[in-house]
C-alpha atoms as a PDB file:
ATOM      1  CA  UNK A   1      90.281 114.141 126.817  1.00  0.00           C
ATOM      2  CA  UNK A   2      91.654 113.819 123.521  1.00  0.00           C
ATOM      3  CA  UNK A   3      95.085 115.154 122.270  1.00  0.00           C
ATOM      4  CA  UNK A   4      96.138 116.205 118.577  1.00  0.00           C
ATOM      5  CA  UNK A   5      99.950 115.959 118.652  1.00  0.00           C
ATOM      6  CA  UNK A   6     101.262 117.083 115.329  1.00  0.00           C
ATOM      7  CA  UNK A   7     104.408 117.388 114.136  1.00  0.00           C
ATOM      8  CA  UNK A   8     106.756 117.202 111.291  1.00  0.00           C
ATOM      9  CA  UNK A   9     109.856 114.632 111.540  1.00  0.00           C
ATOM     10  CA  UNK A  10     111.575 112.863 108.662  1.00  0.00           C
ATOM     11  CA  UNK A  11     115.254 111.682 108.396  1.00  0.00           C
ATOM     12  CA  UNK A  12     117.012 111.484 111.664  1.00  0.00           C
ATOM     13  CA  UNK A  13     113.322 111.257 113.516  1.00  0.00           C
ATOM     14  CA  UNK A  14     114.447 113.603 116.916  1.00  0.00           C
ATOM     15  CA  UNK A  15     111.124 115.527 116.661  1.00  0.00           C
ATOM     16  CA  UNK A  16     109.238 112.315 116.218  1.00  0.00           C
ATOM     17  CA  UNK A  17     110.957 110.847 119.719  1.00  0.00           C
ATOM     18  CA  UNK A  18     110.047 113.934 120.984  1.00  0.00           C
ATOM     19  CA  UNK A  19     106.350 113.803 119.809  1.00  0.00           C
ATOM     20  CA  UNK A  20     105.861 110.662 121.340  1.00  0.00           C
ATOM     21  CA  UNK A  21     107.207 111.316 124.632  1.00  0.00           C
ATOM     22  CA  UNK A  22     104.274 114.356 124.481  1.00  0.00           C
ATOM     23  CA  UNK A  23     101.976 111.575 123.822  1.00  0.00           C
ATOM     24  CA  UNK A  24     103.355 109.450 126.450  1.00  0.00           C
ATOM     25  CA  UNK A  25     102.931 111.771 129.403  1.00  0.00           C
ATOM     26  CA  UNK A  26      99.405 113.294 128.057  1.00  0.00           C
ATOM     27  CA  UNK A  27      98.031 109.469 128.752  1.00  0.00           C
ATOM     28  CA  UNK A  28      95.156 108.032 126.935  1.00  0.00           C
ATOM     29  CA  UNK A  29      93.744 110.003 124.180  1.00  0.00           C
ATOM     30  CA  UNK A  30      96.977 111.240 122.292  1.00  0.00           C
ATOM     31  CA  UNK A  31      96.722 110.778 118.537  1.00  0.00           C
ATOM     32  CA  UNK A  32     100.098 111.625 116.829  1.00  0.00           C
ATOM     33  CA  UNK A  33     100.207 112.924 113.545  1.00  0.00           C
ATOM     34  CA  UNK A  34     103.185 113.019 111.363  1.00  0.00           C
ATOM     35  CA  UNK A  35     102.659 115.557 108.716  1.00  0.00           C
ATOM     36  CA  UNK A  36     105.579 114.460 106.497  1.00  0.00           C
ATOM     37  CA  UNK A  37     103.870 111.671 105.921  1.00  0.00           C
ATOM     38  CA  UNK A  38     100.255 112.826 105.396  1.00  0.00           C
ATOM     39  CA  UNK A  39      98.241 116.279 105.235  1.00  0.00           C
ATOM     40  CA  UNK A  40      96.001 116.590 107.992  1.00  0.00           C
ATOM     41  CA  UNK A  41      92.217 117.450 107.573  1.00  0.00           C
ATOM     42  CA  UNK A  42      91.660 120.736 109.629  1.00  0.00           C
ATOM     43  CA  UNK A  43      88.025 120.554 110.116  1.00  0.00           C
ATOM     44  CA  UNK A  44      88.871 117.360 112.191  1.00  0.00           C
ATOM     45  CA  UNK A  45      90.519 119.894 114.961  1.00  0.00           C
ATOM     46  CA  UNK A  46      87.211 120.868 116.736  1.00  0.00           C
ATOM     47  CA  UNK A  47      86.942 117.263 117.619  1.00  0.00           C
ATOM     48  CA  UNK A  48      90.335 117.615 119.441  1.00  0.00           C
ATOM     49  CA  UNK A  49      90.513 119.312 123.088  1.00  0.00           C
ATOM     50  CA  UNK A  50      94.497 120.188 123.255  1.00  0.00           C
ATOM     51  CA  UNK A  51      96.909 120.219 120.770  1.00  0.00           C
ATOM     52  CA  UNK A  52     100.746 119.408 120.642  1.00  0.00           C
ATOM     53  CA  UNK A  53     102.997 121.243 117.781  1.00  0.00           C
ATOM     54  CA  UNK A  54     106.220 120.146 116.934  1.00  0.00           C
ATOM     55  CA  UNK A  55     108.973 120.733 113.922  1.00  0.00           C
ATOM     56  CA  UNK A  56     112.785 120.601 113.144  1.00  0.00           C
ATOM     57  CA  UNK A  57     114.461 124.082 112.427  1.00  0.00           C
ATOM     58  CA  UNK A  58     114.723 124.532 108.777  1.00  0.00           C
ATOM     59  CA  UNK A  59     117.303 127.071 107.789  1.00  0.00           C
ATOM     60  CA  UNK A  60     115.671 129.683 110.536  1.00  0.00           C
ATOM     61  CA  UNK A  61     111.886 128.634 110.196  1.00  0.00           C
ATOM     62  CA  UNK A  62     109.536 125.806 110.993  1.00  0.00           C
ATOM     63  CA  UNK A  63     108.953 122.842 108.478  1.00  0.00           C
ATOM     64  CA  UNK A  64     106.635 123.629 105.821  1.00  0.00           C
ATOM     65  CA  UNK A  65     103.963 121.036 106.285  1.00  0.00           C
ATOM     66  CA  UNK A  66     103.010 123.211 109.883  1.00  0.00           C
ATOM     67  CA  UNK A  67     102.975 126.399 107.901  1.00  0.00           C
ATOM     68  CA  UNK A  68     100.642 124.548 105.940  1.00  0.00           C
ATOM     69  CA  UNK A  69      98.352 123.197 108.470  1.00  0.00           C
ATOM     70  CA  UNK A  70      97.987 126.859 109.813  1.00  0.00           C
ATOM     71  CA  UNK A  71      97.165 128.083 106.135  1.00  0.00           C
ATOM     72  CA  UNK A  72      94.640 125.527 106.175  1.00  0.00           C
ATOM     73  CA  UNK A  73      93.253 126.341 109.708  1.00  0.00           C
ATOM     74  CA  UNK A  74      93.275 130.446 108.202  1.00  0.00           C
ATOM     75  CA  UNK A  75      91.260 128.941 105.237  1.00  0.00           C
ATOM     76  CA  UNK A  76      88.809 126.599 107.242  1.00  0.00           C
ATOM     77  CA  UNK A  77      87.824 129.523 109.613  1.00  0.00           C
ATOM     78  CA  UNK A  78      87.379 131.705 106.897  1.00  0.00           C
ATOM     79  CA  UNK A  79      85.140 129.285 105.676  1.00  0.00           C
ATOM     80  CA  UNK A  80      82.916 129.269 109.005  1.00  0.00           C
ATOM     81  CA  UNK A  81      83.867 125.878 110.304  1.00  0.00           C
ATOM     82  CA  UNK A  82      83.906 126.355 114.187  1.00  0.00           C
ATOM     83  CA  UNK A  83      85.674 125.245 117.119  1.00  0.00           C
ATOM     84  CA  UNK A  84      89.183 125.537 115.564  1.00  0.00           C
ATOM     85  CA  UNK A  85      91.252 127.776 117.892  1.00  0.00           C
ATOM     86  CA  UNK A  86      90.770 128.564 121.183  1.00  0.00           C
ATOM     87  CA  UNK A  87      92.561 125.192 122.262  1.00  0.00           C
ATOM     88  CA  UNK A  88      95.221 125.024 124.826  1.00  0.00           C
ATOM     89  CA  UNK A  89      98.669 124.402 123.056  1.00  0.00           C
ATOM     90  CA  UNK A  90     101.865 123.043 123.743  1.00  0.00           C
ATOM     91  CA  UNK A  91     104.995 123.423 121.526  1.00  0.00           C
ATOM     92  CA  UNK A  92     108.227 121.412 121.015  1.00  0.00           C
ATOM     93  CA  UNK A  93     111.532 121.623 118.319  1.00  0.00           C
ATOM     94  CA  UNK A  94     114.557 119.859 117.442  1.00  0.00           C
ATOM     95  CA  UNK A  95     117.355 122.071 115.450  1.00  0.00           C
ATOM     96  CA  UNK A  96     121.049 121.434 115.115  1.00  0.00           C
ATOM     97  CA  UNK A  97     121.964 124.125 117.090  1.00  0.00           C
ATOM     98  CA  UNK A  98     120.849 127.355 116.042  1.00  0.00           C
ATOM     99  CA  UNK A  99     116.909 127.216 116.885  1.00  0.00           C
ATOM    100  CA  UNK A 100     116.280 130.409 115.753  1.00  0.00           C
ATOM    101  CA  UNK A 101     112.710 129.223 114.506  1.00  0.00           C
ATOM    102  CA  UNK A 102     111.402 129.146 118.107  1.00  0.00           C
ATOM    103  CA  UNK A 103     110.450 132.993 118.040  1.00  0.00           C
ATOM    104  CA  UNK A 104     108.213 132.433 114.975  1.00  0.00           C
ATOM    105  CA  UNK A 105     106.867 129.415 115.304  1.00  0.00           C
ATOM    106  CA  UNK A 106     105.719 130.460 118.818  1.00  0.00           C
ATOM    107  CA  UNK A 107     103.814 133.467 117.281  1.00  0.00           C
ATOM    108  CA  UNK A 108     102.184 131.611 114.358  1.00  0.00           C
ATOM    109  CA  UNK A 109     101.021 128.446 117.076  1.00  0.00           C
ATOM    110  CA  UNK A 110      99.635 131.193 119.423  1.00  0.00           C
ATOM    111  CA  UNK A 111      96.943 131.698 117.104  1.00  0.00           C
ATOM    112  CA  UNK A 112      95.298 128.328 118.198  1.00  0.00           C
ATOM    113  CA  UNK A 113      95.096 128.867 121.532  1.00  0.00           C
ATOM    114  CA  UNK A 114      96.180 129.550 125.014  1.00  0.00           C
ATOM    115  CA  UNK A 115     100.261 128.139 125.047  1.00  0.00           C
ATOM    116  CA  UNK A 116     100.568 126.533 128.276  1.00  0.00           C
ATOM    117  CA  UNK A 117     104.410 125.637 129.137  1.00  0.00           C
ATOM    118  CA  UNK A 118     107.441 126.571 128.036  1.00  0.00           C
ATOM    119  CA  UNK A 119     108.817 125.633 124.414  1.00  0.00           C
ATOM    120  CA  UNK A 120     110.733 122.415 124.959  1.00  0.00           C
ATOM    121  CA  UNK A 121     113.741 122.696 122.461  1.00  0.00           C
ATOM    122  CA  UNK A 122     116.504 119.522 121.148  1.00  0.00           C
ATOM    123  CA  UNK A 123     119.807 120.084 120.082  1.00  0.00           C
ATOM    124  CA  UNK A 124     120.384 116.903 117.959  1.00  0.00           C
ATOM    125  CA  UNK A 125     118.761 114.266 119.115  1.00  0.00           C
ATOM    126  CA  UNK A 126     116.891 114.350 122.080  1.00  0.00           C
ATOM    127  CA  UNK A 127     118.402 112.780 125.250  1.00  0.00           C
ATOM    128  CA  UNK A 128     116.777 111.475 128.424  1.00  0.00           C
ATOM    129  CA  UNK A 129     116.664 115.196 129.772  1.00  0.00           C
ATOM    130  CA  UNK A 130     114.503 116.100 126.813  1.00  0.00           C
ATOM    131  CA  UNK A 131     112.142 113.519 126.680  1.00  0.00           C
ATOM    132  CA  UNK A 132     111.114 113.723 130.508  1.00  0.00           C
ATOM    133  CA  UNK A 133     110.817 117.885 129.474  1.00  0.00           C
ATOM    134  CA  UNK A 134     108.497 116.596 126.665  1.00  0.00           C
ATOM    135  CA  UNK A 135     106.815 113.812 128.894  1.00  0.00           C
ATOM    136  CA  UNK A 136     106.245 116.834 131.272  1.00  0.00           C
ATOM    137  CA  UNK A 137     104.630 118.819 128.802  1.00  0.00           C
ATOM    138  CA  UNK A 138     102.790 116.307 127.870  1.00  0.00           C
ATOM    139  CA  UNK A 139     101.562 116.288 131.807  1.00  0.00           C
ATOM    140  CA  UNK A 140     100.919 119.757 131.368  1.00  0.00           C
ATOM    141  CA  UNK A 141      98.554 120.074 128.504  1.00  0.00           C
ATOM    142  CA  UNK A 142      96.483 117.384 130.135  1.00  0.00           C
ATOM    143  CA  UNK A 143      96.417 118.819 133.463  1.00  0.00           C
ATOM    144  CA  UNK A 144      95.196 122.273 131.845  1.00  0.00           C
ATOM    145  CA  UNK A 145      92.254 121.176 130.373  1.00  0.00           C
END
């Protein structure tokens, strides 16, 4: 089983803890992706069984790098490459208290799949309650497939 756990996390790094508690509790076959640090290649997401989203609330709405991996997974279907959605999906976010992002982002990550779970949200940085959640849903996405 293989795992595509992608997220965006820069300055204080909660959504990064978070991602790799997801990859922790999935097991072997997690590869985390940090999209504030590079673009990922789309048409490498058929080769992935499950995938793991996470992002920081940005004034209301999800960082800009995961908008741009879903523009880029609208662009490669459009383009006929195959095996792209249809993926079970698991979804995490860090915000500084107002997590109003969670509605949208859930709609827009739909698209890839079948969400399995509940959203796992941080306010601040995450504490031990948060990373077991995330550890969890990491469990989860592995025992779905």
């Amino acid at each position: 089983m293989k795992a595509l756990i992608i997220y965006h996390s820069q300055q204080h790094g909660n959504t990064g803890k978070m991602a790799e508690a997801v990859a922790e509790g999935f097991g072997d076959g997690a590869t985390l992706w940090n999209t504030n640090e590079k673009r990922f290649d789309v048409t490498k997401v058929p080769g992935y069984d499950c995938i793991a989203v996470g992002t920081p609330d940005y004034f209301s709405y999800m960082a800009g790098t995961l908008k741009t991996f879903m523009d880029d997974i609208y662009i490669a279907e459009r383009n006929g490459v195959k095996g792209i959605t249809g993926k079970r999906v698991v979804l995490f976010l860090s915000h500084g208290g107002g997590g109003r992002a969670k509605e949208s982002f859930e709609k827009l990550f739909n698209r890839l799949g079948d969400v399995v779970g509940e959203t796992v949200e941080s306010v601040g940085s995450p504490d031990a309650s948060v990373l077991d959640a995330c550890k969890a849903l990491g469990k989860t996405l592995a025992a779905r497939l």
